[in-house]
C-alpha atoms as a PDB file:
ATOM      1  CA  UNK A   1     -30.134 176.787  43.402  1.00  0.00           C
ATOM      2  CA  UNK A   2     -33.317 176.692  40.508  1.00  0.00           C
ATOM      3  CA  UNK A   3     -35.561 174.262  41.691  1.00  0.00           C
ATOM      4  CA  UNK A   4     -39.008 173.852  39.415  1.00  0.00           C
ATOM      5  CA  UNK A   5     -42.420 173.149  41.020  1.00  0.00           C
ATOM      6  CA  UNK A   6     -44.748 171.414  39.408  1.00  0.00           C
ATOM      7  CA  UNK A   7     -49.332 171.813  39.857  1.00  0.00           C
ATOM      8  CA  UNK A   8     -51.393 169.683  37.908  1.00  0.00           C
ATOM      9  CA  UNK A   9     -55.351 171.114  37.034  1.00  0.00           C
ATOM     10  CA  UNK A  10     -57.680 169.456  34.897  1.00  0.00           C
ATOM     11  CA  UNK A  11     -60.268 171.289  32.665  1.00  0.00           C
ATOM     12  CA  UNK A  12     -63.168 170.074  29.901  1.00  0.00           C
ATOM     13  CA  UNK A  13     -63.685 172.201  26.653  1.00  0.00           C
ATOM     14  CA  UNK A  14     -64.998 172.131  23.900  1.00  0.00           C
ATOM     15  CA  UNK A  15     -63.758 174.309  20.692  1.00  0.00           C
ATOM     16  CA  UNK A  16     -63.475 174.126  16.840  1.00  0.00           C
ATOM     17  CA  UNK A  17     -60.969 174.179  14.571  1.00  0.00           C
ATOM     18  CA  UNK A  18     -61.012 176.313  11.597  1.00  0.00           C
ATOM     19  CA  UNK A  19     -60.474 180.504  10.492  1.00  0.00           C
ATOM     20  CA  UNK A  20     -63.445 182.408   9.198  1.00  0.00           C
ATOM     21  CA  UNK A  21     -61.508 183.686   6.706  1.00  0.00           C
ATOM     22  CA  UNK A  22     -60.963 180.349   4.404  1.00  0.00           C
ATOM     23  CA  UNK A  23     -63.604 178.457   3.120  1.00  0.00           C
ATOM     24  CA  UNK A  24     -65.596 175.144   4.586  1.00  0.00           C
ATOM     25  CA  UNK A  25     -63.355 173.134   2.147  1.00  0.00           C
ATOM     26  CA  UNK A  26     -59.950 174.510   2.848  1.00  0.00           C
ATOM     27  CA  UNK A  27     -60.474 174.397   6.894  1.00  0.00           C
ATOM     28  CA  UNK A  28     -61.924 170.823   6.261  1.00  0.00           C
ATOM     29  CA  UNK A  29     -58.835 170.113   4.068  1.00  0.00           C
ATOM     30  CA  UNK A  30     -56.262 171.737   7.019  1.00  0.00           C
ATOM     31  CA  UNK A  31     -58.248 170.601  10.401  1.00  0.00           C
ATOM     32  CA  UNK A  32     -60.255 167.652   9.592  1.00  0.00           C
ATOM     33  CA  UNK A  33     -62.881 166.634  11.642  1.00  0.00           C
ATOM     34  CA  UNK A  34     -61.365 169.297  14.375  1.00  0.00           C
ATOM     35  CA  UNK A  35     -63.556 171.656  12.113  1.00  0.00           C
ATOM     36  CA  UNK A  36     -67.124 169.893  12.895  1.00  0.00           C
ATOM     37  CA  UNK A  37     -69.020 173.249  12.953  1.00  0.00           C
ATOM     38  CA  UNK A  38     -71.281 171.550  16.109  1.00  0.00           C
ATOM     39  CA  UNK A  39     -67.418 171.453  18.116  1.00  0.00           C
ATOM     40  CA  UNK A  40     -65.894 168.745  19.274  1.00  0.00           C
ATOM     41  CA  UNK A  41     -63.990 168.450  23.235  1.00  0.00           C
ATOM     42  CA  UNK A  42     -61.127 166.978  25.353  1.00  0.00           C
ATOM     43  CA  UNK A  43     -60.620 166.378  28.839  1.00  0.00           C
ATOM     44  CA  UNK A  44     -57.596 168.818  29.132  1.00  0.00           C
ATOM     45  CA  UNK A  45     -54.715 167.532  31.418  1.00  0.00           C
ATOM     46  CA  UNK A  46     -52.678 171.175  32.483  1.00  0.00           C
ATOM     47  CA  UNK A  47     -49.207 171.066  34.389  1.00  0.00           C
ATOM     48  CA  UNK A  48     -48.327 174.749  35.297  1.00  0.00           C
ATOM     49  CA  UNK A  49     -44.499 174.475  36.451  1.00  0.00           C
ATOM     50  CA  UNK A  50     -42.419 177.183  38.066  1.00  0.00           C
ATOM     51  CA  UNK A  51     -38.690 177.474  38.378  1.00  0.00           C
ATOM     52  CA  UNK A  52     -36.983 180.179  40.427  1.00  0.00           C
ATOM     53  CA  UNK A  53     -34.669 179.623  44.034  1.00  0.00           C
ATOM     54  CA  UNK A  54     -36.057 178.767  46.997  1.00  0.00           C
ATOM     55  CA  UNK A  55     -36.925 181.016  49.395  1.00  0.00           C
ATOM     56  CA  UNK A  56     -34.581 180.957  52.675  1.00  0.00           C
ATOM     57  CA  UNK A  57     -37.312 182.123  54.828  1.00  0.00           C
ATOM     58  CA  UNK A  58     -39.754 179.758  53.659  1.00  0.00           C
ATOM     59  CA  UNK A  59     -38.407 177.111  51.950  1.00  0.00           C
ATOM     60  CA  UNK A  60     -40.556 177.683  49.157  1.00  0.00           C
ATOM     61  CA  UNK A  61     -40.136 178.313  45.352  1.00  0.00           C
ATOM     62  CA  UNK A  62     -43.883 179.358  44.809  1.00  0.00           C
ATOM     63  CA  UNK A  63     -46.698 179.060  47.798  1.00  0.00           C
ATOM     64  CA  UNK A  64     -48.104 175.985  45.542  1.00  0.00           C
ATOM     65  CA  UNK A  65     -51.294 177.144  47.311  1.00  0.00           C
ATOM     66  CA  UNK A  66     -51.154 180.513  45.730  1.00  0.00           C
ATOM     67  CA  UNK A  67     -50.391 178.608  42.575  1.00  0.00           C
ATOM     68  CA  UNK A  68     -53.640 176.407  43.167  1.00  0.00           C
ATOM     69  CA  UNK A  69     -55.937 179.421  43.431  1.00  0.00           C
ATOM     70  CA  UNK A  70     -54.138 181.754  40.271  1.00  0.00           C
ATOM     71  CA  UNK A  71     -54.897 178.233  38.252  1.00  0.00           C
ATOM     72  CA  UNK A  72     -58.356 177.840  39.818  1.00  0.00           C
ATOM     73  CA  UNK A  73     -59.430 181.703  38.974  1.00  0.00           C
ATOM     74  CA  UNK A  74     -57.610 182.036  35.228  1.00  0.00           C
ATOM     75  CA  UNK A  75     -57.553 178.575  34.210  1.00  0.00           C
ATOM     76  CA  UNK A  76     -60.264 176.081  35.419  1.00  0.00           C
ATOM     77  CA  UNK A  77     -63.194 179.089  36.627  1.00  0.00           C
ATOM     78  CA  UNK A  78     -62.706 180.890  32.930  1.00  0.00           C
ATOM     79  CA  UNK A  79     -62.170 177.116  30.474  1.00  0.00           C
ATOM     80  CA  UNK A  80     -63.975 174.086  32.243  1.00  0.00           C
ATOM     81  CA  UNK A  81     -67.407 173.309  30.786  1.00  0.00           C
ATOM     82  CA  UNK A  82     -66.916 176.034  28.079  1.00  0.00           C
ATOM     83  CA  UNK A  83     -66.765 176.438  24.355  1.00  0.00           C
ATOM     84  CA  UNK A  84     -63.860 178.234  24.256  1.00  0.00           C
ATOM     85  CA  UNK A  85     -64.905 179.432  20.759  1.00  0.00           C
ATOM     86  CA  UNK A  86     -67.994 181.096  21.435  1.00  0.00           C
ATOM     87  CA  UNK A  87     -67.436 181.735  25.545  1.00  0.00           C
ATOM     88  CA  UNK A  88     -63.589 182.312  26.479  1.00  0.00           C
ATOM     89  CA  UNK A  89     -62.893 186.181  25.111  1.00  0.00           C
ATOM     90  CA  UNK A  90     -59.842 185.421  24.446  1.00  0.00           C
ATOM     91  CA  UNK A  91     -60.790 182.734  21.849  1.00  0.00           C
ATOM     92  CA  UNK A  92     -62.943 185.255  19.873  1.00  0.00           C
ATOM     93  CA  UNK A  93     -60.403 186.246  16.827  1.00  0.00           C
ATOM     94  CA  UNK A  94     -57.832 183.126  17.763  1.00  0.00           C
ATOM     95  CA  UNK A  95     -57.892 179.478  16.568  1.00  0.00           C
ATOM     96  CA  UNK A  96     -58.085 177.444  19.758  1.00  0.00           C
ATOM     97  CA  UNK A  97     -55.291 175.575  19.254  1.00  0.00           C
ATOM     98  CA  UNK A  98     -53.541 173.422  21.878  1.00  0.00           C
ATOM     99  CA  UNK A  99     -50.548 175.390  20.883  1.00  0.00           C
ATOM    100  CA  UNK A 100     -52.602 178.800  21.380  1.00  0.00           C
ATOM    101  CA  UNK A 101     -54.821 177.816  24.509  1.00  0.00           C
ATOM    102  CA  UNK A 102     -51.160 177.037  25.994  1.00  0.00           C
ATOM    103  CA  UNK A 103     -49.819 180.718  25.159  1.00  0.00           C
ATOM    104  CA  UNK A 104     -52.940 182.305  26.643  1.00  0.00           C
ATOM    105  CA  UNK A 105     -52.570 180.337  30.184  1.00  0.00           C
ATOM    106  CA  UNK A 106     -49.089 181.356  30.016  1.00  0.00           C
ATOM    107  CA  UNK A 107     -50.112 184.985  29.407  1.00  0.00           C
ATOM    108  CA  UNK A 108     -52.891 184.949  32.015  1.00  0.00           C
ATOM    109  CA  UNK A 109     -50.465 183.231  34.938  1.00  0.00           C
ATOM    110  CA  UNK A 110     -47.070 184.914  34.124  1.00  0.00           C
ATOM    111  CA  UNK A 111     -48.520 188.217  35.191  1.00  0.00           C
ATOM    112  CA  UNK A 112     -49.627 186.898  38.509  1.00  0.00           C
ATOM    113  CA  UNK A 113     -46.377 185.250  39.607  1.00  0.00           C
ATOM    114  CA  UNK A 114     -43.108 187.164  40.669  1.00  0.00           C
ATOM    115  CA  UNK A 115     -40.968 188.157  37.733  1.00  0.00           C
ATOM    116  CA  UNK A 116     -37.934 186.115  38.924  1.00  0.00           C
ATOM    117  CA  UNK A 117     -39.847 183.281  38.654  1.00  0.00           C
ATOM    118  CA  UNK A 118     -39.801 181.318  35.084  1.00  0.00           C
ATOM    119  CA  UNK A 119     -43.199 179.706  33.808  1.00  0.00           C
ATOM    120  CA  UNK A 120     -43.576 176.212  31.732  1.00  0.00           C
ATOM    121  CA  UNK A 121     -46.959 175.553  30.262  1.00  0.00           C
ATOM    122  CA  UNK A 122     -47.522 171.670  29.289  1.00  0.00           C
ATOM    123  CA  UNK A 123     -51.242 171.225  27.966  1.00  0.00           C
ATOM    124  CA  UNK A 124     -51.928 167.789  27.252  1.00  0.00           C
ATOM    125  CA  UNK A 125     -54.988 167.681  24.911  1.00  0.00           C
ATOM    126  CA  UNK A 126     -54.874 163.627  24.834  1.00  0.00           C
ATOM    127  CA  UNK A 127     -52.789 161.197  26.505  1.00  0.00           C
ATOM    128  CA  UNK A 128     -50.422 161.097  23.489  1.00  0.00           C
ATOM    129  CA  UNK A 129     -50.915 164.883  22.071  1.00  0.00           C
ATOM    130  CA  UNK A 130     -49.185 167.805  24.218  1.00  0.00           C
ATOM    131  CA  UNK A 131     -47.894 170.995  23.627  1.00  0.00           C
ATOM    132  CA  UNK A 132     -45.020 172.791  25.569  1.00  0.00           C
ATOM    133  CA  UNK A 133     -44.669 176.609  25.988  1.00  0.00           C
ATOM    134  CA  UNK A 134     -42.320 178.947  28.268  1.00  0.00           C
ATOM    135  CA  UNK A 135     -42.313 182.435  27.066  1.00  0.00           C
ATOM    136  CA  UNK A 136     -40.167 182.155  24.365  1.00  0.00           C
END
């Protein structure tokens, strides 16, 4: 029986919008104010869900206190209060995206977490703007 658990974090970051490659004009034309070269932030809403079959002996899908701490140390330690631009490595040659900031927490947290279990990354970078990713 697959049974999905669900941990909500919270993180603040700021980050621009554009590619060094293109000009001022073109990543004004594509990202809009999103490419204000003084950055711009959002109060990040993260649910990190995990499906697999619970565990006979514990009762348990995931430890959702183990899950607590792997999103405390990867997620919330390395992104809150940060420009992800200029201080999250991962950020150095990648747009930081909603779509891509969700695809590097997935890649960060899959590693940590038993390979039977399946990961769901929803990063909510407004109330109304969210992205969705699971691996695939």
């Amino acid at each position: 029986m697959k049974v999905t658990v669900s941990r909500k974090a919270h993180f603040n970051a700021a980050h621009r919008l554009f590619r060094k490659d293109w000009s001022f004009e073109k990543n004004d034309e594509i990202f809009g104010k999103c490419n204000n070269p003084n950055f711009h932030g959002h109060n990040y809403e993260l649910i990190v869900s995990v499906e697999g079959d619970i565990d006979k002996e514990t009762g348990y899908v995931i430890d959702m206190k183990i899950l607590k701490d792997i999103i405390k140390t990867e997620i919330e330690d390395a992104f809150d209060h940060k420009n992800l631009n200029i201080e999250v490595p991962e950020f150095k040659d990648l747009n930081p995206t909603a779509e891509n900031i969700a695809v590097v927490i997935y890649n960060k947290i899959k590693p940590l977490i038993d390979v039977s279990l399946d990961l769901v990354i929803t990063l909510y970078e407004t109330p109304r703007n969210f992205v969705t990713y699971s691996g695939n």
